[in-house]
PDB file of N, CA and C in Angstrom:
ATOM      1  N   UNK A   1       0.813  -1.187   0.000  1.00  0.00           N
ATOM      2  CA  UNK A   1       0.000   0.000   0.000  1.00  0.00           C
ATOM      3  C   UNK A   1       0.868   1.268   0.000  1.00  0.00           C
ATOM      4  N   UNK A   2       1.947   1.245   0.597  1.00  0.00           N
ATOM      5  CA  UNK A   2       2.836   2.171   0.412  1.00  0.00           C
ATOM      6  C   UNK A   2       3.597   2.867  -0.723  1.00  0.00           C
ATOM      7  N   UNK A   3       3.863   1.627  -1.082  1.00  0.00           N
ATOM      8  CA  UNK A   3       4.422   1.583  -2.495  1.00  0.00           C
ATOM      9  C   UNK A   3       3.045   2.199  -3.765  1.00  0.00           C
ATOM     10  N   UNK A   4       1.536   1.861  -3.726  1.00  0.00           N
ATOM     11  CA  UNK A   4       0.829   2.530  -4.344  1.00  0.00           C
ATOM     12  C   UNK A   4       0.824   4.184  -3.955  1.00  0.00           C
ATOM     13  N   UNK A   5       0.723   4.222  -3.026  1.00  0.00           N
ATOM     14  CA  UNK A   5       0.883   5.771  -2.361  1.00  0.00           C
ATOM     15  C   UNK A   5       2.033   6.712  -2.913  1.00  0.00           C
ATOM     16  N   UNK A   6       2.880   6.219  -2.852  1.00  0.00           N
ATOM     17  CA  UNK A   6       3.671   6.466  -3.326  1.00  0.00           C
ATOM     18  C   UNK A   6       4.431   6.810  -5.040  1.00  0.00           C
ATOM     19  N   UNK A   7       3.127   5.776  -5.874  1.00  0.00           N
ATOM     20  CA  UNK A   7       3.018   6.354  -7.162  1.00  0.00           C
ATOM     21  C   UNK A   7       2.084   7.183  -7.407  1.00  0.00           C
ATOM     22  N   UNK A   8       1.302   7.449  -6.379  1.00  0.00           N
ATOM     23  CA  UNK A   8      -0.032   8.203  -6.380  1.00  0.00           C
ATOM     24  C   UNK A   8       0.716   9.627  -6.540  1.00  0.00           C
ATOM     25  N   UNK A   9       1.444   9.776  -5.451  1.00  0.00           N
ATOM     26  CA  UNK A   9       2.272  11.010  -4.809  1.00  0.00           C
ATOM     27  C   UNK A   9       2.977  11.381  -6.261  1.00  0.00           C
ATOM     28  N   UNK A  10       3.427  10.196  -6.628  1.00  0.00           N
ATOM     29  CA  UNK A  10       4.635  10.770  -7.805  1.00  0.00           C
ATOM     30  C   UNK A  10       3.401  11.397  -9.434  1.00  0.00           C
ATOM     31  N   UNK A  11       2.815  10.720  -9.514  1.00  0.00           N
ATOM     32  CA  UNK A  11       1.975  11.504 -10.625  1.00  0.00           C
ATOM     33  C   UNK A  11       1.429  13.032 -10.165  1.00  0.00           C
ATOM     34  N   UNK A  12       0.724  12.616  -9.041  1.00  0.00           N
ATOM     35  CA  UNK A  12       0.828  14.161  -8.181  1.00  0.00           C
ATOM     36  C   UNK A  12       1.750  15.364  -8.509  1.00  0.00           C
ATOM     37  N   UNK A  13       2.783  14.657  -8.097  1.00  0.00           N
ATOM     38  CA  UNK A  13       4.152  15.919  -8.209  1.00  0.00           C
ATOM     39  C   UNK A  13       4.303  16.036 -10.070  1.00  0.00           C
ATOM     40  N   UNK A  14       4.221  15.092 -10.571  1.00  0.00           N
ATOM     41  CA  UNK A  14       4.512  15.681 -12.017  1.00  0.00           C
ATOM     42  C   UNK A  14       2.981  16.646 -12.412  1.00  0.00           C
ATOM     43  N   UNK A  15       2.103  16.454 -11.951  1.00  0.00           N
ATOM     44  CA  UNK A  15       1.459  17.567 -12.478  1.00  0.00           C
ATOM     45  C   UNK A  15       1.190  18.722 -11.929  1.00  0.00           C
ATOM     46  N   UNK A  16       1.443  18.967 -10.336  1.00  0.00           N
ATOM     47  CA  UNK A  16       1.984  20.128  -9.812  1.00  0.00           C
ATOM     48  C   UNK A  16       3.651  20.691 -10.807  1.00  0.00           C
ATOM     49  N   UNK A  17       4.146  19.563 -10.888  1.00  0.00           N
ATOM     50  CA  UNK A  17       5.225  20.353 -11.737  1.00  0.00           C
ATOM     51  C   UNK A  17       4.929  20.724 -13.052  1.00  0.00           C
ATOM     52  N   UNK A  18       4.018  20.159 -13.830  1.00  0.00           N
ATOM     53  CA  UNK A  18       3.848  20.686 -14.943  1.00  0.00           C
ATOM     54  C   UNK A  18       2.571  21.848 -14.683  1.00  0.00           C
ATOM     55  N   UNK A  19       2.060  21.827 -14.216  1.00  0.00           N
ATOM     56  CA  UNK A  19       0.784  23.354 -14.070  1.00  0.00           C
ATOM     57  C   UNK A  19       1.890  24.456 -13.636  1.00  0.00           C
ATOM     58  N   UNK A  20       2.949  24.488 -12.485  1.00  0.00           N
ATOM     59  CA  UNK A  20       3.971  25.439 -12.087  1.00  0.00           C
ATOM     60  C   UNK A  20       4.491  25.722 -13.321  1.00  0.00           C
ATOM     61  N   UNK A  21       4.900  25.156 -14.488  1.00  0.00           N
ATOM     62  CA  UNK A  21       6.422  25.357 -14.895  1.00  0.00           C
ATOM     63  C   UNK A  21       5.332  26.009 -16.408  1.00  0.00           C
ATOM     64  N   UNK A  22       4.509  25.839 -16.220  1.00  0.00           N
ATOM     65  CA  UNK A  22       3.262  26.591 -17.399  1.00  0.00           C
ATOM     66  C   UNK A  22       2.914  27.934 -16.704  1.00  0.00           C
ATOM     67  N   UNK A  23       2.051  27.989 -15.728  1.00  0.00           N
ATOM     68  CA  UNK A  23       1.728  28.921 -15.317  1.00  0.00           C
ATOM     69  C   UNK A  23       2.923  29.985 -14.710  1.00  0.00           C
ATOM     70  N   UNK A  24       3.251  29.650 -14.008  1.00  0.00           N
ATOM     71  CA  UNK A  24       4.415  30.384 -13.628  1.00  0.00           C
ATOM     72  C   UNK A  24       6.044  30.014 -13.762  1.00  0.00           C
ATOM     73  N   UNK A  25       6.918  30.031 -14.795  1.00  0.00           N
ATOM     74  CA  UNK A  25       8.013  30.104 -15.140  1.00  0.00           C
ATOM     75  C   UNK A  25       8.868  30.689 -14.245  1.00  0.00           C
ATOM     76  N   UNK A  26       9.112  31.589 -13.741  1.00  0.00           N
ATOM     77  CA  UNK A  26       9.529  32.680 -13.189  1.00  0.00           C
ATOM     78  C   UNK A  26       9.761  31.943 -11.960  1.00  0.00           C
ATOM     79  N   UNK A  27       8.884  31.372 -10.958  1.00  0.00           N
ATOM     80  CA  UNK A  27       8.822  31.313  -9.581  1.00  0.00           C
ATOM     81  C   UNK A  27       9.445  29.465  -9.455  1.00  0.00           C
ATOM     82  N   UNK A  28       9.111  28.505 -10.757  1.00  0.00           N
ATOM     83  CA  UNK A  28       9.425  27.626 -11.248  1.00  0.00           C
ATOM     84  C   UNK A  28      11.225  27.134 -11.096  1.00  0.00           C
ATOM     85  N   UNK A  29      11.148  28.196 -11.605  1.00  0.00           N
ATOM     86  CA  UNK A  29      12.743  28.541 -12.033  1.00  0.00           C
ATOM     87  C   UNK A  29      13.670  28.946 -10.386  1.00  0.00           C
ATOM     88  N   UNK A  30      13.017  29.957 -10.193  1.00  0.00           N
ATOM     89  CA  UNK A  30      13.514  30.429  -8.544  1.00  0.00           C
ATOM     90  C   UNK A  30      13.532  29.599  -7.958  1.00  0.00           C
ATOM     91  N   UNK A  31      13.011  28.555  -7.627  1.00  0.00           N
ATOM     92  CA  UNK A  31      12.343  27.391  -6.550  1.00  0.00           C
ATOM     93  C   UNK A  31      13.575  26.592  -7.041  1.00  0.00           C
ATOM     94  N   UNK A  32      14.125  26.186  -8.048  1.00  0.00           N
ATOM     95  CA  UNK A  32      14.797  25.355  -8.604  1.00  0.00           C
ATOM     96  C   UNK A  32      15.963  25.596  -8.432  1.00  0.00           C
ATOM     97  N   UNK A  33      16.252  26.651  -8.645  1.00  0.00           N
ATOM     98  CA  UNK A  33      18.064  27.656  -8.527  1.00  0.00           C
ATOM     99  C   UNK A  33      17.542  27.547  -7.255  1.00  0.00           C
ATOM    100  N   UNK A  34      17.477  27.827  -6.028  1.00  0.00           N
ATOM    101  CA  UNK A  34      17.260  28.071  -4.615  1.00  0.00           C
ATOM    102  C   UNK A  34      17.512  26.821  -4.133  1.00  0.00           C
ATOM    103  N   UNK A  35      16.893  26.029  -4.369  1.00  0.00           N
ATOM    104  CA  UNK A  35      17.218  24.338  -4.244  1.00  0.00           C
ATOM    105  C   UNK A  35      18.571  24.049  -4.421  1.00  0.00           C
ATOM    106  N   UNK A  36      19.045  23.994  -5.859  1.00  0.00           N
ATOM    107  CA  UNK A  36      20.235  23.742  -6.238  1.00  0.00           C
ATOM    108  C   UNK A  36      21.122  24.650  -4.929  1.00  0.00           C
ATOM    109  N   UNK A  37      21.413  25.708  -4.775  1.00  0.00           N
ATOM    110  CA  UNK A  37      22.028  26.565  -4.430  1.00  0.00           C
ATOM    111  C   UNK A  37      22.183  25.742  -2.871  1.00  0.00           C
ATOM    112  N   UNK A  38      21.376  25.761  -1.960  1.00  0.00           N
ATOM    113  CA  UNK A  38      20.901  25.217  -1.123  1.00  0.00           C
ATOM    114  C   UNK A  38      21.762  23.957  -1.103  1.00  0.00           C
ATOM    115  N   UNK A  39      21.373  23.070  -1.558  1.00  0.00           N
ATOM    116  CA  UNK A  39      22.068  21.893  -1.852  1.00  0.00           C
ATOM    117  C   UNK A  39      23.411  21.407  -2.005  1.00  0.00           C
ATOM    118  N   UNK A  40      23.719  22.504  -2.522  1.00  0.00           N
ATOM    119  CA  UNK A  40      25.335  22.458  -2.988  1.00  0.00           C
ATOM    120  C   UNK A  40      26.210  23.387  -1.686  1.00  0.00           C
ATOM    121  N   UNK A  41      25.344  24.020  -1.652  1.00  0.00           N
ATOM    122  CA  UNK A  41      26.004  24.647   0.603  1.00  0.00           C
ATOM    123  C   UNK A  41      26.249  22.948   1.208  1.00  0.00           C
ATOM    124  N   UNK A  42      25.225  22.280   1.603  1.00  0.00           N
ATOM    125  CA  UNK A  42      25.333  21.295   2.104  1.00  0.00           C
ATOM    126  C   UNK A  42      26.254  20.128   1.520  1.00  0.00           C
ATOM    127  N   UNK A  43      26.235  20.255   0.232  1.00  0.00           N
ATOM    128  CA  UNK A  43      27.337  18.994  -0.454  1.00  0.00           C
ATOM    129  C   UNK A  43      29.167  19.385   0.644  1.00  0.00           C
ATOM    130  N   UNK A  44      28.947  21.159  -0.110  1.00  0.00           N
ATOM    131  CA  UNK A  44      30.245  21.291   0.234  1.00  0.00           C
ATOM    132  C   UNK A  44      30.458  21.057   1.537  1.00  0.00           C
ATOM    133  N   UNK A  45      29.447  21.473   2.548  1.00  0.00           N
ATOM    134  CA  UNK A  45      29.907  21.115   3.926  1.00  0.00           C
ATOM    135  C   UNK A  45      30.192  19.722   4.180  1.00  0.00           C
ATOM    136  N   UNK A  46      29.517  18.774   3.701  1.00  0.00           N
ATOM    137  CA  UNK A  46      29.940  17.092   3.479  1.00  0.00           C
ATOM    138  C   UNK A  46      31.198  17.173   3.004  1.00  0.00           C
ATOM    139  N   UNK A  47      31.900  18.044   2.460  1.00  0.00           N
ATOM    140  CA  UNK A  47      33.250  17.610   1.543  1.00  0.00           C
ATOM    141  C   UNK A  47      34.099  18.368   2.720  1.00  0.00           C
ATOM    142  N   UNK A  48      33.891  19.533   3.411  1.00  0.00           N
ATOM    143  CA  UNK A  48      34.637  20.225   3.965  1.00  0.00           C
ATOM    144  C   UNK A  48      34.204  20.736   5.441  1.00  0.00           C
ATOM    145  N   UNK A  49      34.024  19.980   6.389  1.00  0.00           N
ATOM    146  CA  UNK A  49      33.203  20.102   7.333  1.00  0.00           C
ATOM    147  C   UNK A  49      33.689  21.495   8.020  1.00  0.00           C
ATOM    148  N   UNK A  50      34.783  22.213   7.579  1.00  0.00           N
ATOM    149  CA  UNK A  50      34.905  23.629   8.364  1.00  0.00           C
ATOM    150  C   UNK A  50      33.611  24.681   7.422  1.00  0.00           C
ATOM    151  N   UNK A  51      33.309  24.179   6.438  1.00  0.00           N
ATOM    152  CA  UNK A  51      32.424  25.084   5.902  1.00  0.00           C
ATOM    153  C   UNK A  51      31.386  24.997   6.957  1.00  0.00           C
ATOM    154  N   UNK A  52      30.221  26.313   7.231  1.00  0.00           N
ATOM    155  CA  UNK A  52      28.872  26.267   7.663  1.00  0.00           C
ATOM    156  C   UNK A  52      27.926  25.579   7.236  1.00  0.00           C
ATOM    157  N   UNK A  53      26.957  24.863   8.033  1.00  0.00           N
ATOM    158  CA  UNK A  53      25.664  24.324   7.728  1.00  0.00           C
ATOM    159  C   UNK A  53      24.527  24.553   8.324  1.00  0.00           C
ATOM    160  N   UNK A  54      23.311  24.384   7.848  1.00  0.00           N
ATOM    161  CA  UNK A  54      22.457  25.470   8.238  1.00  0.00           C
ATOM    162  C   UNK A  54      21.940  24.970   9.434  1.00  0.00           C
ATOM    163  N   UNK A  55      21.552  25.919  10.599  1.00  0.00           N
ATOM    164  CA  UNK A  55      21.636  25.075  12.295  1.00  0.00           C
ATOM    165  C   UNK A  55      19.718  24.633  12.018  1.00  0.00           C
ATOM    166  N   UNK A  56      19.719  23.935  13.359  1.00  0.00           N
ATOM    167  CA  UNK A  56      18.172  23.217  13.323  1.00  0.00           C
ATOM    168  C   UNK A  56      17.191  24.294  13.611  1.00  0.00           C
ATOM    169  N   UNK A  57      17.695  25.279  14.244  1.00  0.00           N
ATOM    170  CA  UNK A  57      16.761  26.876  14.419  1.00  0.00           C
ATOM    171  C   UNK A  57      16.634  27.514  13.234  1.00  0.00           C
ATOM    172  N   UNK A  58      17.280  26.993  12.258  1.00  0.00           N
ATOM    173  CA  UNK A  58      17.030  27.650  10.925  1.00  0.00           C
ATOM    174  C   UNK A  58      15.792  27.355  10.188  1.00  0.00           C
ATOM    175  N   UNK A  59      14.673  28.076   9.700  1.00  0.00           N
ATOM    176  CA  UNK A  59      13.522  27.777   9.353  1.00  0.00           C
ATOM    177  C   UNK A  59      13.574  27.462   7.704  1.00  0.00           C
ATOM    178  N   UNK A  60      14.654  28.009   7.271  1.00  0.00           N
ATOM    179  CA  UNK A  60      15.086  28.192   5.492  1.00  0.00           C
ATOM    180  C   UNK A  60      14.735  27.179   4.954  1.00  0.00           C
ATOM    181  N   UNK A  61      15.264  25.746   5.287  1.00  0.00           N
ATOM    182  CA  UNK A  61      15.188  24.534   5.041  1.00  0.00           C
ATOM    183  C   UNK A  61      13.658  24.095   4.979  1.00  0.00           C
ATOM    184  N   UNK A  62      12.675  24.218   6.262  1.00  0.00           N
ATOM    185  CA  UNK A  62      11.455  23.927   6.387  1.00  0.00           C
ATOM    186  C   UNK A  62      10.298  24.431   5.131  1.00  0.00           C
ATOM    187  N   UNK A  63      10.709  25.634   5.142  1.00  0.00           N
ATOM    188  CA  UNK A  63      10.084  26.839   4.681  1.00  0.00           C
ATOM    189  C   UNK A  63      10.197  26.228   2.830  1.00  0.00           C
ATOM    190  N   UNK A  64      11.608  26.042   2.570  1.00  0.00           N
ATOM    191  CA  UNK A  64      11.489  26.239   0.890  1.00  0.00           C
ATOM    192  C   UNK A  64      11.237  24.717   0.589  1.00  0.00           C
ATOM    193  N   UNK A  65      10.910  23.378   2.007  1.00  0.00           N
ATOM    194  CA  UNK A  65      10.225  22.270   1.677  1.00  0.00           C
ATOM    195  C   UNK A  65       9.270  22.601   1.295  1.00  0.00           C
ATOM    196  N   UNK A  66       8.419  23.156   1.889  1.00  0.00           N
ATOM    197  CA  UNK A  66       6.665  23.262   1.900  1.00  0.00           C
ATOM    198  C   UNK A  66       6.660  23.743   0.542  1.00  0.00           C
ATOM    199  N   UNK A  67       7.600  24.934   0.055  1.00  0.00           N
ATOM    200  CA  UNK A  67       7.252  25.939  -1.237  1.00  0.00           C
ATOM    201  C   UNK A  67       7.258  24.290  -2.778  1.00  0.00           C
ATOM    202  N   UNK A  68       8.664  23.872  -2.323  1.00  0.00           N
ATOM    203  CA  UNK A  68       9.207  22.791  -3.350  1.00  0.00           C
ATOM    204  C   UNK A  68       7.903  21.400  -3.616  1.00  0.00           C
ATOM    205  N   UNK A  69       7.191  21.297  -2.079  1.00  0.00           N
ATOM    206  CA  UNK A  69       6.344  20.458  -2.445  1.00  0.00           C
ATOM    207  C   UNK A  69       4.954  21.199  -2.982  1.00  0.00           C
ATOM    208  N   UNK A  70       4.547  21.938  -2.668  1.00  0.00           N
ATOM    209  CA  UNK A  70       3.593  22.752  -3.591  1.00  0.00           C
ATOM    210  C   UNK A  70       3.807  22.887  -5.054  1.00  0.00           C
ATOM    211  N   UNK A  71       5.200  23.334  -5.461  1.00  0.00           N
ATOM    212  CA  UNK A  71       5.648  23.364  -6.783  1.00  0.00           C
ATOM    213  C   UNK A  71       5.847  21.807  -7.264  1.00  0.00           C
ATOM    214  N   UNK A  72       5.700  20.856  -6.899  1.00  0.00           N
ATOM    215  CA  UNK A  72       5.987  19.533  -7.588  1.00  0.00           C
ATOM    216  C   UNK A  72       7.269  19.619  -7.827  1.00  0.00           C
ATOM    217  N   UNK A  73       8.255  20.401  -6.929  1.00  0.00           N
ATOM    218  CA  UNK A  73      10.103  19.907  -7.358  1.00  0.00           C
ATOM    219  C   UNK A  73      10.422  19.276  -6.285  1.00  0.00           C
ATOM    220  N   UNK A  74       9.823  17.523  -6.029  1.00  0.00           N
ATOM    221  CA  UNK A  74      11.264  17.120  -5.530  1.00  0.00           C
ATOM    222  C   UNK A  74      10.694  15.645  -5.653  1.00  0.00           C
ATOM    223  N   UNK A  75      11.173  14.813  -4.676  1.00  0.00           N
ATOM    224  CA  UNK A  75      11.260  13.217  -5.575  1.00  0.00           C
ATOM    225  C   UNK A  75      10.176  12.726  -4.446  1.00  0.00           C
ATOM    226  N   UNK A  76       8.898  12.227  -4.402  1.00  0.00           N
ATOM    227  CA  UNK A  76       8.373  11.054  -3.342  1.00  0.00           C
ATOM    228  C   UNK A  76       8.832   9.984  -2.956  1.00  0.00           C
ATOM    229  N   UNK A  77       9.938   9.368  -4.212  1.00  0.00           N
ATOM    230  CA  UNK A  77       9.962   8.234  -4.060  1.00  0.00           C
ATOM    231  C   UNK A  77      11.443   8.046  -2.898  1.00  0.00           C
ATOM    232  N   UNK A  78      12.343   9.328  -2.438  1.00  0.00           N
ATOM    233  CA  UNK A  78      13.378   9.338  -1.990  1.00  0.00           C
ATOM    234  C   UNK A  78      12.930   9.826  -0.592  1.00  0.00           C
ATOM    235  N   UNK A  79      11.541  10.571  -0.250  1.00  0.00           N
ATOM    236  CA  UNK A  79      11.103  10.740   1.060  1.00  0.00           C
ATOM    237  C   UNK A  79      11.169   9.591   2.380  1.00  0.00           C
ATOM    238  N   UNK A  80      11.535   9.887   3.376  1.00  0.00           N
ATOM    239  CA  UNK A  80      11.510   8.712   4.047  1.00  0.00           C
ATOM    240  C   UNK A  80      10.318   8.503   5.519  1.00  0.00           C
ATOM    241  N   UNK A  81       9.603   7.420   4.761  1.00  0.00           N
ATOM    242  CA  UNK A  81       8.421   7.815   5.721  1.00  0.00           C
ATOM    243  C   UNK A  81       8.233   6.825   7.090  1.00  0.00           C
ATOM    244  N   UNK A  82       9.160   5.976   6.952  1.00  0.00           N
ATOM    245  CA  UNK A  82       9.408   4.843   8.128  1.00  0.00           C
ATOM    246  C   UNK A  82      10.799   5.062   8.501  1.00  0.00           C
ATOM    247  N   UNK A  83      11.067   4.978   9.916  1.00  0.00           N
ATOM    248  CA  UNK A  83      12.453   4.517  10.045  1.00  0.00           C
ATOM    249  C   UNK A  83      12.708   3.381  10.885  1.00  0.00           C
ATOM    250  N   UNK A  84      13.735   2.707  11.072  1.00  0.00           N
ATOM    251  CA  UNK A  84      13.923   1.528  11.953  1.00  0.00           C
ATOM    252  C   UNK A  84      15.343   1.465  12.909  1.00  0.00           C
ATOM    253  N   UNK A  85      15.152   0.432  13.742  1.00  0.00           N
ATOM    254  CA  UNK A  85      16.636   0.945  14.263  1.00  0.00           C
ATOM    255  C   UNK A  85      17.504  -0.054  13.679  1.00  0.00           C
ATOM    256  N   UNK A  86      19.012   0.288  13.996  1.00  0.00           N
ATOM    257  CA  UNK A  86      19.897  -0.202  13.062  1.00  0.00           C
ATOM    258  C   UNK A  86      20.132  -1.672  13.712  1.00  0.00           C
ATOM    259  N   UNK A  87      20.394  -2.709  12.735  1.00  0.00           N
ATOM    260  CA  UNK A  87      20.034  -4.211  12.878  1.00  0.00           C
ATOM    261  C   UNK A  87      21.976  -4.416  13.272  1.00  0.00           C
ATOM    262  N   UNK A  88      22.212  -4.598  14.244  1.00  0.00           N
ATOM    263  CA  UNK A  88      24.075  -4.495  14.150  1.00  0.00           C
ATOM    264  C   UNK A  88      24.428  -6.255  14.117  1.00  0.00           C
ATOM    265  N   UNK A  89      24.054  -6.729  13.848  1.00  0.00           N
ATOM    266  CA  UNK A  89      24.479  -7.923  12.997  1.00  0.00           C
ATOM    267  C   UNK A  89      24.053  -8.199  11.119  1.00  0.00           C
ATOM    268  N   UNK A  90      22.832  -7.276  11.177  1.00  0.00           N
ATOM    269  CA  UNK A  90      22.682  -7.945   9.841  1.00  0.00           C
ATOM    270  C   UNK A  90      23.246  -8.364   8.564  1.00  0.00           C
ATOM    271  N   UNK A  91      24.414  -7.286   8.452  1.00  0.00           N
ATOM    272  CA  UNK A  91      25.048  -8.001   6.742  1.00  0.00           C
ATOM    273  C   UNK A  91      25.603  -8.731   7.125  1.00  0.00           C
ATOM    274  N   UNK A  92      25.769  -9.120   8.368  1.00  0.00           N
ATOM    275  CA  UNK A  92      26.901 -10.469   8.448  1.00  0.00           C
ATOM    276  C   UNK A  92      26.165 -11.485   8.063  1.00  0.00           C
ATOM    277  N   UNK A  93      24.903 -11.632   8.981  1.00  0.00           N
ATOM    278  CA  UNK A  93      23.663 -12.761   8.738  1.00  0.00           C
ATOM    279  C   UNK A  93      23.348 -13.068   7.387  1.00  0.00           C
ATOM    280  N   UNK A  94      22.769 -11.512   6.920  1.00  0.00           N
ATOM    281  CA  UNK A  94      22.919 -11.605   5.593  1.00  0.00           C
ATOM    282  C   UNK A  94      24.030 -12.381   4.567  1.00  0.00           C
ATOM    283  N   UNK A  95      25.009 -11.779   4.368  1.00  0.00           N
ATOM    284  CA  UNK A  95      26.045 -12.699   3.795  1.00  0.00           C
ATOM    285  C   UNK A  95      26.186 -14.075   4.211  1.00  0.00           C
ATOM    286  N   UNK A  96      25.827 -14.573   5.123  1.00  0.00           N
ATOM    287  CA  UNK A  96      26.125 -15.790   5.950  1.00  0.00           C
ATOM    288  C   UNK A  96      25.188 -16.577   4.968  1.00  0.00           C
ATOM    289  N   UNK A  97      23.813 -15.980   5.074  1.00  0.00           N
ATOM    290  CA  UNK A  97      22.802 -16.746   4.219  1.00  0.00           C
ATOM    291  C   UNK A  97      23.225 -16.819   2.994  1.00  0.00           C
ATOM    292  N   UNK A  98      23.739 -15.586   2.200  1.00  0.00           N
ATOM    293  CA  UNK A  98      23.828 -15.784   0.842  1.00  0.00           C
ATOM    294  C   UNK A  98      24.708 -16.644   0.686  1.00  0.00           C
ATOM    295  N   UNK A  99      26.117 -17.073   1.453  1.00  0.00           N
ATOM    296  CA  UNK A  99      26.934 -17.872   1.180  1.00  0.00           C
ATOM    297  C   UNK A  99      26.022 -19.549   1.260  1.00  0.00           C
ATOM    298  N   UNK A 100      25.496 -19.819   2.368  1.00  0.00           N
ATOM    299  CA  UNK A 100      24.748 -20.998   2.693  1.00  0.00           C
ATOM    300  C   UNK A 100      24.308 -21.450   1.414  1.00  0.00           C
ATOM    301  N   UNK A 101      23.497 -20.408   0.545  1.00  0.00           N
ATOM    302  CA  UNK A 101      22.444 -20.397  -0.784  1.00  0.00           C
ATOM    303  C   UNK A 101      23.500 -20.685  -2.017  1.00  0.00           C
ATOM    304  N   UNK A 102      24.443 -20.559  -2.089  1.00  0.00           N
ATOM    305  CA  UNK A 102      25.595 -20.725  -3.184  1.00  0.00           C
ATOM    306  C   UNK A 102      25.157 -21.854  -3.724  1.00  0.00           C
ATOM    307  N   UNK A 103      25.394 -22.653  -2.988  1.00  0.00           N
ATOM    308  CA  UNK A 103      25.821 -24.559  -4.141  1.00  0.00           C
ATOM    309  C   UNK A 103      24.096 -24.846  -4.284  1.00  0.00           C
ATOM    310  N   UNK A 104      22.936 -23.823  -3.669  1.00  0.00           N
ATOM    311  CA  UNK A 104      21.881 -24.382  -4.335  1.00  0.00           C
ATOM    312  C   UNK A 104      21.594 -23.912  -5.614  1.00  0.00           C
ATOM    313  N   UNK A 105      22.549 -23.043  -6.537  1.00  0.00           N
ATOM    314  CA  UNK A 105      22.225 -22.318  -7.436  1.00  0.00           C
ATOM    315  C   UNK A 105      23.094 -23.253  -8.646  1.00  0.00           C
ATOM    316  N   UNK A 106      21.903 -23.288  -9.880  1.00  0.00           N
ATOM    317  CA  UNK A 106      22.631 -23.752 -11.282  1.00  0.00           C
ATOM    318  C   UNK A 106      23.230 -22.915 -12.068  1.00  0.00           C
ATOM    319  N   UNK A 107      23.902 -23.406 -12.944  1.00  0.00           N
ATOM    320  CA  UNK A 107      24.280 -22.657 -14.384  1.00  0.00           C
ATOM    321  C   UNK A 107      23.380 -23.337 -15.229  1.00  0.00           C
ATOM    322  N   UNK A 108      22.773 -22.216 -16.199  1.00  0.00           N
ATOM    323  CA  UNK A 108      21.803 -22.694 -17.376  1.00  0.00           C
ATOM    324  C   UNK A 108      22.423 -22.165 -18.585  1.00  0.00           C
ATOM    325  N   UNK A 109      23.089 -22.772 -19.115  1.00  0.00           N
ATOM    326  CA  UNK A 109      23.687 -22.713 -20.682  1.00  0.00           C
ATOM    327  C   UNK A 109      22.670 -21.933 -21.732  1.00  0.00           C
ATOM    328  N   UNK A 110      21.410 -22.062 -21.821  1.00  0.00           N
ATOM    329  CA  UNK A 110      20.058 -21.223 -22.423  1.00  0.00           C
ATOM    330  C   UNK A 110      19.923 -20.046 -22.043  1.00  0.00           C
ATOM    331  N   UNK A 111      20.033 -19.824 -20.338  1.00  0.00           N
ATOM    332  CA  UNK A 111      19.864 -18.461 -20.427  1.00  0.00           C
ATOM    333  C   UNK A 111      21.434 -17.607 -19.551  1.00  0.00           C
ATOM    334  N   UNK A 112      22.191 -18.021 -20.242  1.00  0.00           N
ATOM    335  CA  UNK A 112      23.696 -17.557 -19.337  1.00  0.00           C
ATOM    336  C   UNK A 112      24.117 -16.667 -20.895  1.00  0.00           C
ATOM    337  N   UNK A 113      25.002 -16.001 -20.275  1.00  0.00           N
ATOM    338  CA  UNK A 113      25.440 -15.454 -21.699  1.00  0.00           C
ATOM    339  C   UNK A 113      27.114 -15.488 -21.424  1.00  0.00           C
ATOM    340  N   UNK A 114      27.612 -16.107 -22.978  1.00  0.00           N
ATOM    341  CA  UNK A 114      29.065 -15.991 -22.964  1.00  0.00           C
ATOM    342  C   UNK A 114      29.964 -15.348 -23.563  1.00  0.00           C
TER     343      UNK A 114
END
């Protein structure tokens, strides 16, 4: 059900993005450069942690969400609407299984490619 919701959301946003980028060009465009701009503050602070990043009292961030989701600019499918806590064994388990699963697997000459 999530996963439908979630394509629901995404047709959503393409036609908020296409009525914005018709009707208003101008604000389309702003929303987009502002984003980018935005974005690339934060890359660089990931690359260079003496650079500034914007503090949690900062409303900027909140503020040009709400604008970006009104305008249909940004992705549903990258939103994160569950979280869980972190599993601190799992890729081991994981891998453990996938190794276990090895020798039950064939080679098929029909559909292998050489």
């Amino acid at each position: 059900q999530v996963g439908q919701m979630q394509i629901l959301r995404r047709q959503i946003t393409n036609q908020l993005n296409y009525s914005c980028r018709f009707d208003s060009k101008h604000l389309a465009a702003a929303l987009e450069n502002l984003n980018k701009a935005i974005l690339a503050d934060i890359e660089a602070h990931y690359q260079n942690p003496l650079l500034p990043y914007p503090k949690e009292d900062n409303t900027l961030l909140y503020e040009i969400t709400a604008y970006l989701e009104a305008a249909g600019i940004h992705n549903p499918l990258n939103k994160i609407y569950i979280t869980t806590k972190r599993l601190p064994y799992f890729p081991t388990v994981n891998f453990l299984f996938l190794i276990s699963q090895f020798p039950k697997l064939q080679y098929n000459r029909n559909l292998g490619n050489v």
